[in-house]
N, C-alpha and C. Protein backbone atom coordinates (compact mmCIF):
# COMPACT_ATOMS: atom_id res chain seq x y z
N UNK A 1 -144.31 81.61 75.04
CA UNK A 1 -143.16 80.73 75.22
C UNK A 1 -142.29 80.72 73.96
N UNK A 2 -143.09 80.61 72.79
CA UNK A 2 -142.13 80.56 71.51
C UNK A 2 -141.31 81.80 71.43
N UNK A 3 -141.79 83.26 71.94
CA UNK A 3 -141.28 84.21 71.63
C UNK A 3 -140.09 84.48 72.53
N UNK A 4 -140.98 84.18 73.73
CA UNK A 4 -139.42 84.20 74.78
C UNK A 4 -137.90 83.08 74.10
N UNK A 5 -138.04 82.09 73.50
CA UNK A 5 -137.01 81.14 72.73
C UNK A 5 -136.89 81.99 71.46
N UNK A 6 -137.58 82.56 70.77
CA UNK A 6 -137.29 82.99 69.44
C UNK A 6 -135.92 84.15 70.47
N UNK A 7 -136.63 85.17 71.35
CA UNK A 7 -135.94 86.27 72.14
C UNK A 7 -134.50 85.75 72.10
N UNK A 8 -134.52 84.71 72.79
CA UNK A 8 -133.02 83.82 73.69
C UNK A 8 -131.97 83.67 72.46
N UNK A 9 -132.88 83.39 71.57
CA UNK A 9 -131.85 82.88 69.95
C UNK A 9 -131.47 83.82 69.21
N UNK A 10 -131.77 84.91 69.39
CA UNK A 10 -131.36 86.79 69.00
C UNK A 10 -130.60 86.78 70.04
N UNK A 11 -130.74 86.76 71.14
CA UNK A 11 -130.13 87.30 72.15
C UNK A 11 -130.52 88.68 72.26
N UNK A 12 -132.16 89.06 72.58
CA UNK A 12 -132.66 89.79 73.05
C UNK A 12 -133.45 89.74 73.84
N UNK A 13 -134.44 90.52 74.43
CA UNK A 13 -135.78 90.42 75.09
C UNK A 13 -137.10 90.29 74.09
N UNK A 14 -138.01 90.17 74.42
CA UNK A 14 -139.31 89.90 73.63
C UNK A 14 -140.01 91.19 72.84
N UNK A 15 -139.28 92.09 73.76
CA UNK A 15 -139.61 93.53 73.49
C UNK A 15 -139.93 94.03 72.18
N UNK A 16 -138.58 93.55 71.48
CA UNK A 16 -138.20 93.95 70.05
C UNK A 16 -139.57 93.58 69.01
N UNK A 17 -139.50 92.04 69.45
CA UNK A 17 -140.13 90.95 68.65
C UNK A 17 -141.89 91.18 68.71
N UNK A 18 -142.18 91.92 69.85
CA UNK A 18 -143.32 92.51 70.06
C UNK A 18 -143.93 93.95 69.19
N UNK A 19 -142.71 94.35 69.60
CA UNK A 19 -143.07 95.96 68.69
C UNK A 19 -142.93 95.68 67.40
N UNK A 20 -141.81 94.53 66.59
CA UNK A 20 -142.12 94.35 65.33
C UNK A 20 -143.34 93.82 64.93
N UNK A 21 -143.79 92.71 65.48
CA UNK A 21 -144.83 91.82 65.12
C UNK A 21 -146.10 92.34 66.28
N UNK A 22 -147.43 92.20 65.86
CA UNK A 22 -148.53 92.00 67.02
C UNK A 22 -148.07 91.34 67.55
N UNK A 23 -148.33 90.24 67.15
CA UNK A 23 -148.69 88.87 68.07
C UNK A 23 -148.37 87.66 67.40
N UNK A 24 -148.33 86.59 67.79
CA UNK A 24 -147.57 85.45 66.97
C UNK A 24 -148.46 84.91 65.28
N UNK A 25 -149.39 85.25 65.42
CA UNK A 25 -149.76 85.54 63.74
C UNK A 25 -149.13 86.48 63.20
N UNK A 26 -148.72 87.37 63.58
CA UNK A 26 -148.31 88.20 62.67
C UNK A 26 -146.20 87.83 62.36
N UNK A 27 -146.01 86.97 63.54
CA UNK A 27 -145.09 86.91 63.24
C UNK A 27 -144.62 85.57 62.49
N UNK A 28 -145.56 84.63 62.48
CA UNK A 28 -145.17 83.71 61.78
C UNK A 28 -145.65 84.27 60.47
N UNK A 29 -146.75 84.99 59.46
CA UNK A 29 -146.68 85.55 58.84
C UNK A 29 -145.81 86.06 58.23
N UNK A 30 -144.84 87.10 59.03
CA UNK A 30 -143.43 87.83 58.60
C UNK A 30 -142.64 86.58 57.92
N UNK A 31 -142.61 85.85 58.96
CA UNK A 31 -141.52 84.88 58.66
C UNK A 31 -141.99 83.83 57.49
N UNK A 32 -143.16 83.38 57.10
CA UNK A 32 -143.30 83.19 55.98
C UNK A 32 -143.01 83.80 54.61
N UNK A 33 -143.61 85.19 54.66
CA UNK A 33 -143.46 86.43 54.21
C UNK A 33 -141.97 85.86 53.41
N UNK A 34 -140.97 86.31 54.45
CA UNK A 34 -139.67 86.55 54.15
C UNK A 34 -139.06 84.82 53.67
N UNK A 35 -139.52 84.03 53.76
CA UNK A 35 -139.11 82.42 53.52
C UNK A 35 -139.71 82.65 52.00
N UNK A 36 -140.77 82.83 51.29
CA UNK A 36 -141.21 83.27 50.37
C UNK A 36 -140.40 83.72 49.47
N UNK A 37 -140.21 84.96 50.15
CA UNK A 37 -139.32 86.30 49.13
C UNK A 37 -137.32 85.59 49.06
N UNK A 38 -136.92 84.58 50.07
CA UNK A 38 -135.62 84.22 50.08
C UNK A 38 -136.03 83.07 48.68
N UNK A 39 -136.82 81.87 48.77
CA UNK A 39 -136.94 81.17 47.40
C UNK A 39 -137.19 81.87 46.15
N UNK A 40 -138.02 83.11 45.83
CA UNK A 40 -137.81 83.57 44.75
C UNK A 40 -136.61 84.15 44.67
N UNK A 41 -136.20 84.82 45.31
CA UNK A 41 -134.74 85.09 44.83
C UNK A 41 -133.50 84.15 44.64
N UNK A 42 -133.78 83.00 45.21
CA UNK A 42 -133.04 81.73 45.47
C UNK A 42 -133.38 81.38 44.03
N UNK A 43 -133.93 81.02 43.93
CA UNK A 43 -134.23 80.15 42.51
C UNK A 43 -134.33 80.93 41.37
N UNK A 44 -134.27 82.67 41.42
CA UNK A 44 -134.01 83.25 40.32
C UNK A 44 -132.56 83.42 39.93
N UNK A 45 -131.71 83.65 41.21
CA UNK A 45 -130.48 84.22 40.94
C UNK A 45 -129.75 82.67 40.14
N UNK A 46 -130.26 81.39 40.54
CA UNK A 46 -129.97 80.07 39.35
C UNK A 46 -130.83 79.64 38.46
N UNK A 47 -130.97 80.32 37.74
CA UNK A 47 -131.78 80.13 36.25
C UNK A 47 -130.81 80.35 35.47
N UNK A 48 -131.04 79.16 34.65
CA UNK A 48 -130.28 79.72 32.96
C UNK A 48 -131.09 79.90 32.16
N UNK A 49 -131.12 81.41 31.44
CA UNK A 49 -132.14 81.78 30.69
C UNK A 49 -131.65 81.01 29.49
N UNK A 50 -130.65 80.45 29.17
CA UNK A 50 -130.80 79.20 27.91
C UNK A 50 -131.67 78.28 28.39
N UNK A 51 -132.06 77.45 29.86
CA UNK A 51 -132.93 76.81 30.00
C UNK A 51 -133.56 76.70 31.07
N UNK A 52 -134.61 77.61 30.58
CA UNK A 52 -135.20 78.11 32.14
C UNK A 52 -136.13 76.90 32.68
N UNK A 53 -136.68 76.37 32.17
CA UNK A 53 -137.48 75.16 32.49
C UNK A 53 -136.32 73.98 33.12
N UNK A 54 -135.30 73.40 32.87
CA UNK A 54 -134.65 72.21 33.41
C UNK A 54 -133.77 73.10 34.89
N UNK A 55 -133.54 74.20 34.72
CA UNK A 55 -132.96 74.72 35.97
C UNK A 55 -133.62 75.44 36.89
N UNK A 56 -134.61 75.49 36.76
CA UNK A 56 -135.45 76.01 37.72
C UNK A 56 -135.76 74.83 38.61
N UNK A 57 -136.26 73.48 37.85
CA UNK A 57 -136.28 72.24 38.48
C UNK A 57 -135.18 72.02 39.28
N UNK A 58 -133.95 72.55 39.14
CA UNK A 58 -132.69 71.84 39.74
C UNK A 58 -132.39 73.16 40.97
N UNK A 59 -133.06 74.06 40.62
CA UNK A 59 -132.79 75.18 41.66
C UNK A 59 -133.50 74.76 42.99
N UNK A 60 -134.87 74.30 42.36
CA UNK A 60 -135.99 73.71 43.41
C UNK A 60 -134.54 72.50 44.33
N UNK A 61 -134.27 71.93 43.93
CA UNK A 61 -133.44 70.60 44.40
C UNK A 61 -132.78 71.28 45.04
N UNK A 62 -132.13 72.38 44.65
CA UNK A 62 -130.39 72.91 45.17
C UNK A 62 -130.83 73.28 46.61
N UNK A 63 -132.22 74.30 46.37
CA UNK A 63 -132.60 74.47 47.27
C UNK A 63 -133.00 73.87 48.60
N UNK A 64 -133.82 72.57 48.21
CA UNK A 64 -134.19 71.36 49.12
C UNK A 64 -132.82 70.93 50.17
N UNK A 65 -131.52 70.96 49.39
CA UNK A 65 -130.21 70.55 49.89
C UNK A 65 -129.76 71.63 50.92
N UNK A 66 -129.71 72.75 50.43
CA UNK A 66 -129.32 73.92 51.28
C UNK A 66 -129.54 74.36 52.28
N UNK A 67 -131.23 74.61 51.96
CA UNK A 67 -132.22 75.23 52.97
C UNK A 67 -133.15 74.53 53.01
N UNK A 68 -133.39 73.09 53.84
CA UNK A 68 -134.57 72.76 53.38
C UNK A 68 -135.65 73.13 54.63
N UNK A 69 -134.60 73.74 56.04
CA UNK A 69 -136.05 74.40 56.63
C UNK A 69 -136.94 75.85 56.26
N UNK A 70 -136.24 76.65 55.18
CA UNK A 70 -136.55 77.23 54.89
C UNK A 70 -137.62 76.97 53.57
N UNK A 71 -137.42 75.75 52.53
CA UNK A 71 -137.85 74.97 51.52
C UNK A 71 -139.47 75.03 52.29
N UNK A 72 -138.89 74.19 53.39
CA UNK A 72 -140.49 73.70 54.62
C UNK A 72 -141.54 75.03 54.61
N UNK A 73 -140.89 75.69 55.38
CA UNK A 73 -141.73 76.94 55.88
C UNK A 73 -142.59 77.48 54.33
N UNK A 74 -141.78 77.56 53.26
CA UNK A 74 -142.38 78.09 52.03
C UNK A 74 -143.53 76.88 51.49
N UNK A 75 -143.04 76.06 51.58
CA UNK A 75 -143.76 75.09 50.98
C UNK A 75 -145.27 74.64 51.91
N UNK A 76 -145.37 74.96 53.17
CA UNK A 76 -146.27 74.80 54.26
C UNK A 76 -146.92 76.11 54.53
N UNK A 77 -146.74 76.79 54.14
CA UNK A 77 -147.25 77.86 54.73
C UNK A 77 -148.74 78.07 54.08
N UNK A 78 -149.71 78.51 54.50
CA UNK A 78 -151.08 79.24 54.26
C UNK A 78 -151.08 79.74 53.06
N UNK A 79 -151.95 79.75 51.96
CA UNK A 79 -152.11 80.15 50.80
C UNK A 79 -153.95 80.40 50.64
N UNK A 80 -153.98 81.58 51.12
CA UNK A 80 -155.38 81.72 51.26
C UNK A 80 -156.03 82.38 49.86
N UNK A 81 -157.49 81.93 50.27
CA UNK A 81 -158.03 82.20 49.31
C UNK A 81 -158.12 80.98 47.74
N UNK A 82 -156.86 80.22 47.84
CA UNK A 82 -156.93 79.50 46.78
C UNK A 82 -158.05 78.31 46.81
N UNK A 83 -158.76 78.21 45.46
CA UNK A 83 -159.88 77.37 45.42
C UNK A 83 -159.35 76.44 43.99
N UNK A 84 -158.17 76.34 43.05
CA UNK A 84 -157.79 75.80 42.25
C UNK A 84 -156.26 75.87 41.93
N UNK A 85 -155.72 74.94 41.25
CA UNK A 85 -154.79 74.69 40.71
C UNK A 85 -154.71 76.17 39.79
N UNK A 86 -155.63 76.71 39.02
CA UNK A 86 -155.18 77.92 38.41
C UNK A 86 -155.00 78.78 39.10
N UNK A 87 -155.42 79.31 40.30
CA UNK A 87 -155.32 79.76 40.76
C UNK A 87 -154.15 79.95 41.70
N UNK A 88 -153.51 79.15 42.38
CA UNK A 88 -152.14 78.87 42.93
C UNK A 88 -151.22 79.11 42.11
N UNK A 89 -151.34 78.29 40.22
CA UNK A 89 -150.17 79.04 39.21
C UNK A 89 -150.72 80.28 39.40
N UNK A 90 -151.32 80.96 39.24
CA UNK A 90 -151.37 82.49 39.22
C UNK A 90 -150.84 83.37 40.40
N UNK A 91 -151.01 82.56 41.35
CA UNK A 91 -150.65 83.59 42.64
C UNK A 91 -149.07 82.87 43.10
N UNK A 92 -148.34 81.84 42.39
CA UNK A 92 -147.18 81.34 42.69
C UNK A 92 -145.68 81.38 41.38
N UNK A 93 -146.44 81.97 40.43
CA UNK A 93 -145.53 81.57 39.36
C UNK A 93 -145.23 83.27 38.69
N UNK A 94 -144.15 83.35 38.11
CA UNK A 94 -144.02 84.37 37.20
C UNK A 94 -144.75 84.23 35.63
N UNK A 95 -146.24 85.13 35.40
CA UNK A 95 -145.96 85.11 33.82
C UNK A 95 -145.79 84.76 32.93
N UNK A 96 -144.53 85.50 33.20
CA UNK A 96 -143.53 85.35 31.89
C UNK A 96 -142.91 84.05 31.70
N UNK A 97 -142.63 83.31 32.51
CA UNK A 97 -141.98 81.81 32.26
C UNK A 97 -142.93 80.98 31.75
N UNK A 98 -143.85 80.91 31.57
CA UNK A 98 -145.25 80.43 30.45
C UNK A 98 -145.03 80.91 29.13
N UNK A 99 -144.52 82.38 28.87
CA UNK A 99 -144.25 82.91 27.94
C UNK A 99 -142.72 81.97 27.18
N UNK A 100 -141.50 82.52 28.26
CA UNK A 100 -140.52 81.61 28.04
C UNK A 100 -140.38 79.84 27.68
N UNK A 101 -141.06 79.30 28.34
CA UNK A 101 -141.60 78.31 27.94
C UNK A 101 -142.34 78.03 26.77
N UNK A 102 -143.39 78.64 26.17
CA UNK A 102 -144.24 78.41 24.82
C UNK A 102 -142.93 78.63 23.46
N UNK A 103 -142.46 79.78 23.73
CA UNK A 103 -141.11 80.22 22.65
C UNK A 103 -140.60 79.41 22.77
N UNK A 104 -139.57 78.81 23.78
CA UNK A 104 -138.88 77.84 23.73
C UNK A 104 -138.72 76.23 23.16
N UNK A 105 -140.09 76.28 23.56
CA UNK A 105 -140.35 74.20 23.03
C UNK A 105 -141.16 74.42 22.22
N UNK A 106 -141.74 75.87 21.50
CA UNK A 106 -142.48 75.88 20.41
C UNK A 106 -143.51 75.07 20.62
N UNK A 107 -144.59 74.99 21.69
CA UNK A 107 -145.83 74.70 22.23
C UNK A 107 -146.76 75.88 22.81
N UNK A 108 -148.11 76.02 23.01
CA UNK A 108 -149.08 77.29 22.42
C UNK A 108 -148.54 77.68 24.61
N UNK A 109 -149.55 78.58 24.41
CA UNK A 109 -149.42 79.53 25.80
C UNK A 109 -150.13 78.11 27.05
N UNK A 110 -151.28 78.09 26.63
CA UNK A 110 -151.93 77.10 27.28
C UNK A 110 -151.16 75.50 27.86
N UNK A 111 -150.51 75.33 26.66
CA UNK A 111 -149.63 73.72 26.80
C UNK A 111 -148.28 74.33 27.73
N UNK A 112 -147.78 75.70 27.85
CA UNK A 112 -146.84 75.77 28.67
C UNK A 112 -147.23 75.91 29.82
N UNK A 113 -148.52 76.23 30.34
CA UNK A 113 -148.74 76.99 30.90
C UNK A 113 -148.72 75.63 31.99
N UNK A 114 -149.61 74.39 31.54
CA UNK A 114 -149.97 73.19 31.90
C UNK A 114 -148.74 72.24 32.14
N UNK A 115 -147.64 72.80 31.36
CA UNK A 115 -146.72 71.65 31.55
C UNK A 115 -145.63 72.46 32.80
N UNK A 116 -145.78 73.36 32.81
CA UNK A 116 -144.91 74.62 33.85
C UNK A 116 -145.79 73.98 35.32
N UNK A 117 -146.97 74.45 35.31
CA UNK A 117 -147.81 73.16 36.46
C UNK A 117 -147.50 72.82 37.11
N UNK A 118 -147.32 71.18 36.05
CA UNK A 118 -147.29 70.27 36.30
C UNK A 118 -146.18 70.05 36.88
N UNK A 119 -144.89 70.47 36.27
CA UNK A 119 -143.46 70.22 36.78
C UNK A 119 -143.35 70.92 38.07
N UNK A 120 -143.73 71.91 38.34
CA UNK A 120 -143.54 72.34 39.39
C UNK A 120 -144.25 71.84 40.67
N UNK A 121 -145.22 71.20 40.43
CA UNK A 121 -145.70 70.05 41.78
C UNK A 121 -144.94 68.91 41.47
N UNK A 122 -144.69 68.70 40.33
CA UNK A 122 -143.70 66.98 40.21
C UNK A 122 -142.27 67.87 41.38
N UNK A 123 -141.29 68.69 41.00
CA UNK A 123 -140.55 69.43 41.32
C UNK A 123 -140.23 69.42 42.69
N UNK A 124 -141.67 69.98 42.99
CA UNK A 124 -141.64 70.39 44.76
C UNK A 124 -141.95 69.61 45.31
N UNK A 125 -142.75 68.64 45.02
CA UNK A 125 -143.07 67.24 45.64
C UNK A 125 -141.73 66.42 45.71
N UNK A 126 -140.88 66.31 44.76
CA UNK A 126 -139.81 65.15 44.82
C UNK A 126 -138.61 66.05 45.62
N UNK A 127 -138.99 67.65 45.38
CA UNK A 127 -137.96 68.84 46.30
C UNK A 127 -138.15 68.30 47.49
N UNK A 128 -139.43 68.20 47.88
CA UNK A 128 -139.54 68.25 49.46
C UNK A 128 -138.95 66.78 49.99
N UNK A 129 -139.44 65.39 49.36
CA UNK A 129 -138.74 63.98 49.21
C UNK A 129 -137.57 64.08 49.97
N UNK A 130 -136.45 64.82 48.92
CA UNK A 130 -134.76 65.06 49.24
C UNK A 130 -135.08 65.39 50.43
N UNK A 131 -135.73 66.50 51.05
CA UNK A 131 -135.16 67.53 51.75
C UNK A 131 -135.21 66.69 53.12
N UNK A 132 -136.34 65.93 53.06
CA UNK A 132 -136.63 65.26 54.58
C UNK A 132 -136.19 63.75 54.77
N UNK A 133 -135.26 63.42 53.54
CA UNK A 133 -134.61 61.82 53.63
C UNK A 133 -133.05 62.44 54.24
N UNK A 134 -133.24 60.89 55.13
CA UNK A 134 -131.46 61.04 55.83
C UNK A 134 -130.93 59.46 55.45
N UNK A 135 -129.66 59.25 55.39
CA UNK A 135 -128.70 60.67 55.01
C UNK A 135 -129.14 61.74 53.64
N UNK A 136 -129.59 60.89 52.98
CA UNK A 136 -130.66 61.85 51.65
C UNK A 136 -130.49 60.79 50.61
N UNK A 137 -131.09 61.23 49.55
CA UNK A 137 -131.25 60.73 48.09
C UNK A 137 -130.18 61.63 47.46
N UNK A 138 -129.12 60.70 46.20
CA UNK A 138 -128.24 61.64 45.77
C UNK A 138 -128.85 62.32 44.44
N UNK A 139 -128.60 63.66 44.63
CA UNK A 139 -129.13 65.16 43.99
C UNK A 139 -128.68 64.58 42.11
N UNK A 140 -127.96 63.42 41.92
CA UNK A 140 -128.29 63.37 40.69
C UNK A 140 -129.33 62.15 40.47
N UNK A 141 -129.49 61.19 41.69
CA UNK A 141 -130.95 60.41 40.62
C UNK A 141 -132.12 61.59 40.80
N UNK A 142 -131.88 62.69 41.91
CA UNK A 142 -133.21 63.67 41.73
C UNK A 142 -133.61 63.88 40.50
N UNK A 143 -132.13 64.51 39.93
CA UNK A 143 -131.98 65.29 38.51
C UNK A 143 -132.22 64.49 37.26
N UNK A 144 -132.21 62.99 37.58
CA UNK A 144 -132.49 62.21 36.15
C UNK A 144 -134.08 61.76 36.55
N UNK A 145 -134.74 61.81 38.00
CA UNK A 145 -136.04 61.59 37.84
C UNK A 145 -136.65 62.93 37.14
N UNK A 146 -136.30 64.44 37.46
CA UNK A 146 -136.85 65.67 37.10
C UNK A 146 -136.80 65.35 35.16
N UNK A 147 -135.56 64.45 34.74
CA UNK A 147 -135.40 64.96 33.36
C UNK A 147 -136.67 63.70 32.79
N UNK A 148 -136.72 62.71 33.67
CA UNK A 148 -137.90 62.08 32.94
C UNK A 148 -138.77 62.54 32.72
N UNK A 149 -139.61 63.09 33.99
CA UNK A 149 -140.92 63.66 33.98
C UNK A 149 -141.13 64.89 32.96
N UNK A 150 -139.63 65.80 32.75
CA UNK A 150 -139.72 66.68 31.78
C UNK A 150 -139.78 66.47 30.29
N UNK A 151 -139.16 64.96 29.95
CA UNK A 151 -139.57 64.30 28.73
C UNK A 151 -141.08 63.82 28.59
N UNK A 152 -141.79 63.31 29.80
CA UNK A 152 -142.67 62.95 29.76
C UNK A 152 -143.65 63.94 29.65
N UNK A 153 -143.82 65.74 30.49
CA UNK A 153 -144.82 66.72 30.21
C UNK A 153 -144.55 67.45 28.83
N UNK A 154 -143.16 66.90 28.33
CA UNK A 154 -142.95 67.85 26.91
C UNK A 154 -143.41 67.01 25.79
N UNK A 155 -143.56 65.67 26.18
CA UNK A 155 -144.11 64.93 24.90
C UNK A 155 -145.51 64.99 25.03
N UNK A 156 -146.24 64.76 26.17
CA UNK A 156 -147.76 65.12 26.12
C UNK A 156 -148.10 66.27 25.62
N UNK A 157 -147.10 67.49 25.75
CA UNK A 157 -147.82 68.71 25.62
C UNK A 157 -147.24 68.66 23.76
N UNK A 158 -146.39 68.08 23.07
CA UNK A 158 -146.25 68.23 22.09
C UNK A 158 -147.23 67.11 21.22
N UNK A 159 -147.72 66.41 21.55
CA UNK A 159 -148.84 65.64 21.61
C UNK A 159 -150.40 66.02 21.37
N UNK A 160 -150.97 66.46 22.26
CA UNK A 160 -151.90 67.49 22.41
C UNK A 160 -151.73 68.55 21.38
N UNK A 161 -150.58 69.33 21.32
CA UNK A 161 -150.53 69.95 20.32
C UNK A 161 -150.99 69.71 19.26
N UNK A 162 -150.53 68.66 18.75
CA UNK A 162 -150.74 67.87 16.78
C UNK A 162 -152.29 67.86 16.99
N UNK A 163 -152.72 67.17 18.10
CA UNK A 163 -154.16 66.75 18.33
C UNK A 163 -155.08 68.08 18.07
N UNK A 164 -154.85 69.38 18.48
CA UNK A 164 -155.67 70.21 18.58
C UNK A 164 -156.47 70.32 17.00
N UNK A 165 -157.79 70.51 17.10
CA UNK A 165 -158.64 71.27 15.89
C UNK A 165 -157.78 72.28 15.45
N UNK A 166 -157.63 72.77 14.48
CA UNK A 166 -157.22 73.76 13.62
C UNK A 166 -158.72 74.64 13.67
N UNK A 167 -158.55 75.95 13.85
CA UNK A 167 -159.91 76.57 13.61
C UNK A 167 -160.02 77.21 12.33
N UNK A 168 -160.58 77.36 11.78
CA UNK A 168 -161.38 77.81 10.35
C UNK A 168 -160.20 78.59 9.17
N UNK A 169 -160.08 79.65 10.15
CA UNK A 169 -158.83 80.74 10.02
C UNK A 169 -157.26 80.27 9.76
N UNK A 170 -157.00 79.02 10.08
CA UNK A 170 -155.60 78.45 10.32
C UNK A 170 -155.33 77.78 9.10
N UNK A 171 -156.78 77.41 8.86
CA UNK A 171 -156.79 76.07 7.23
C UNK A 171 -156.02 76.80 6.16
């Protein structure tokens, strides 16, 4: 039934939608797939590499506003295999923006790594908020709740920092 309506909304037969996909796992799959690959490119092509951490947060938002059934589908979809929070940053995040991040606020690999995280479930959690309030929440108290929480993971993580042992070698 879904495929025959997916068919009607192409304005094709099922035919197509068959020979592309098995069967409706495979096609909600695709279509995750591709909801996936549209937010990374969504939220890369608005980054400011002067501040990749506060606009990535606001890309998440822009996004929520724009597309937020597409926001949905990415944000809901199956993530198999994951058994931790490290594990999800690893299979959801770029790298290098841990990297970008540590250079930037001059905090170690680990404290970016934790505060990148963190913002990004604060992020997508308050992303998803917008996306499903009517008429909505306006996109700048989003942006002054995102800048709290970003004062608030940059002072813990600069915090923690001072706190750390010095090891032997550092004295």
């Amino acid at each position: 039934m879904l495929v025959k309506a997916i068919a009607e909304r192409l304005g094709c037969s099922v035919q197509p939608i068959y020979s592309y996909c098995k069967n409706m796992e495979g096609l909600r799959s695709d279509v995750a797939e591709c909801a996936s690959r549209f937010v990374q490119e969504y939220i890369a092509s608005r980054i400011d590499k002067n501040d990749l951490f506060r606009s990535t947060g606001r890309a998440y938002v822009q996004l929520a506003k724009e597309e937020p059934h597409i926001l949905k589908m990415f944000l809901f979809r199956e993530r198999k295999n994951i058994t931790s929070l490290e594990e999800l940053y690893q299979s959801e995040t770029n790298p290098q923006m841990a990297q970008a991040i540590s250079e930037g606020l001059g905090v170690s690999m680990e404290q970016a790594k934790d505060m990148h995280l963190n913002m990004l479930i604060y992020t997508i959690g308050i992303g998803t908020l917008f996306s499903v309030t009517s008429p909505g929440i306006p996109a700048d108290e989003i942006y002054e709740q995102q800048e709290r929480a970003y004062r608030i993971f940059l002072k813990d993580a600069l915090e923690e920092e001072k706190d750390e042992p010095k090891d032997i070698g550092d004295v």
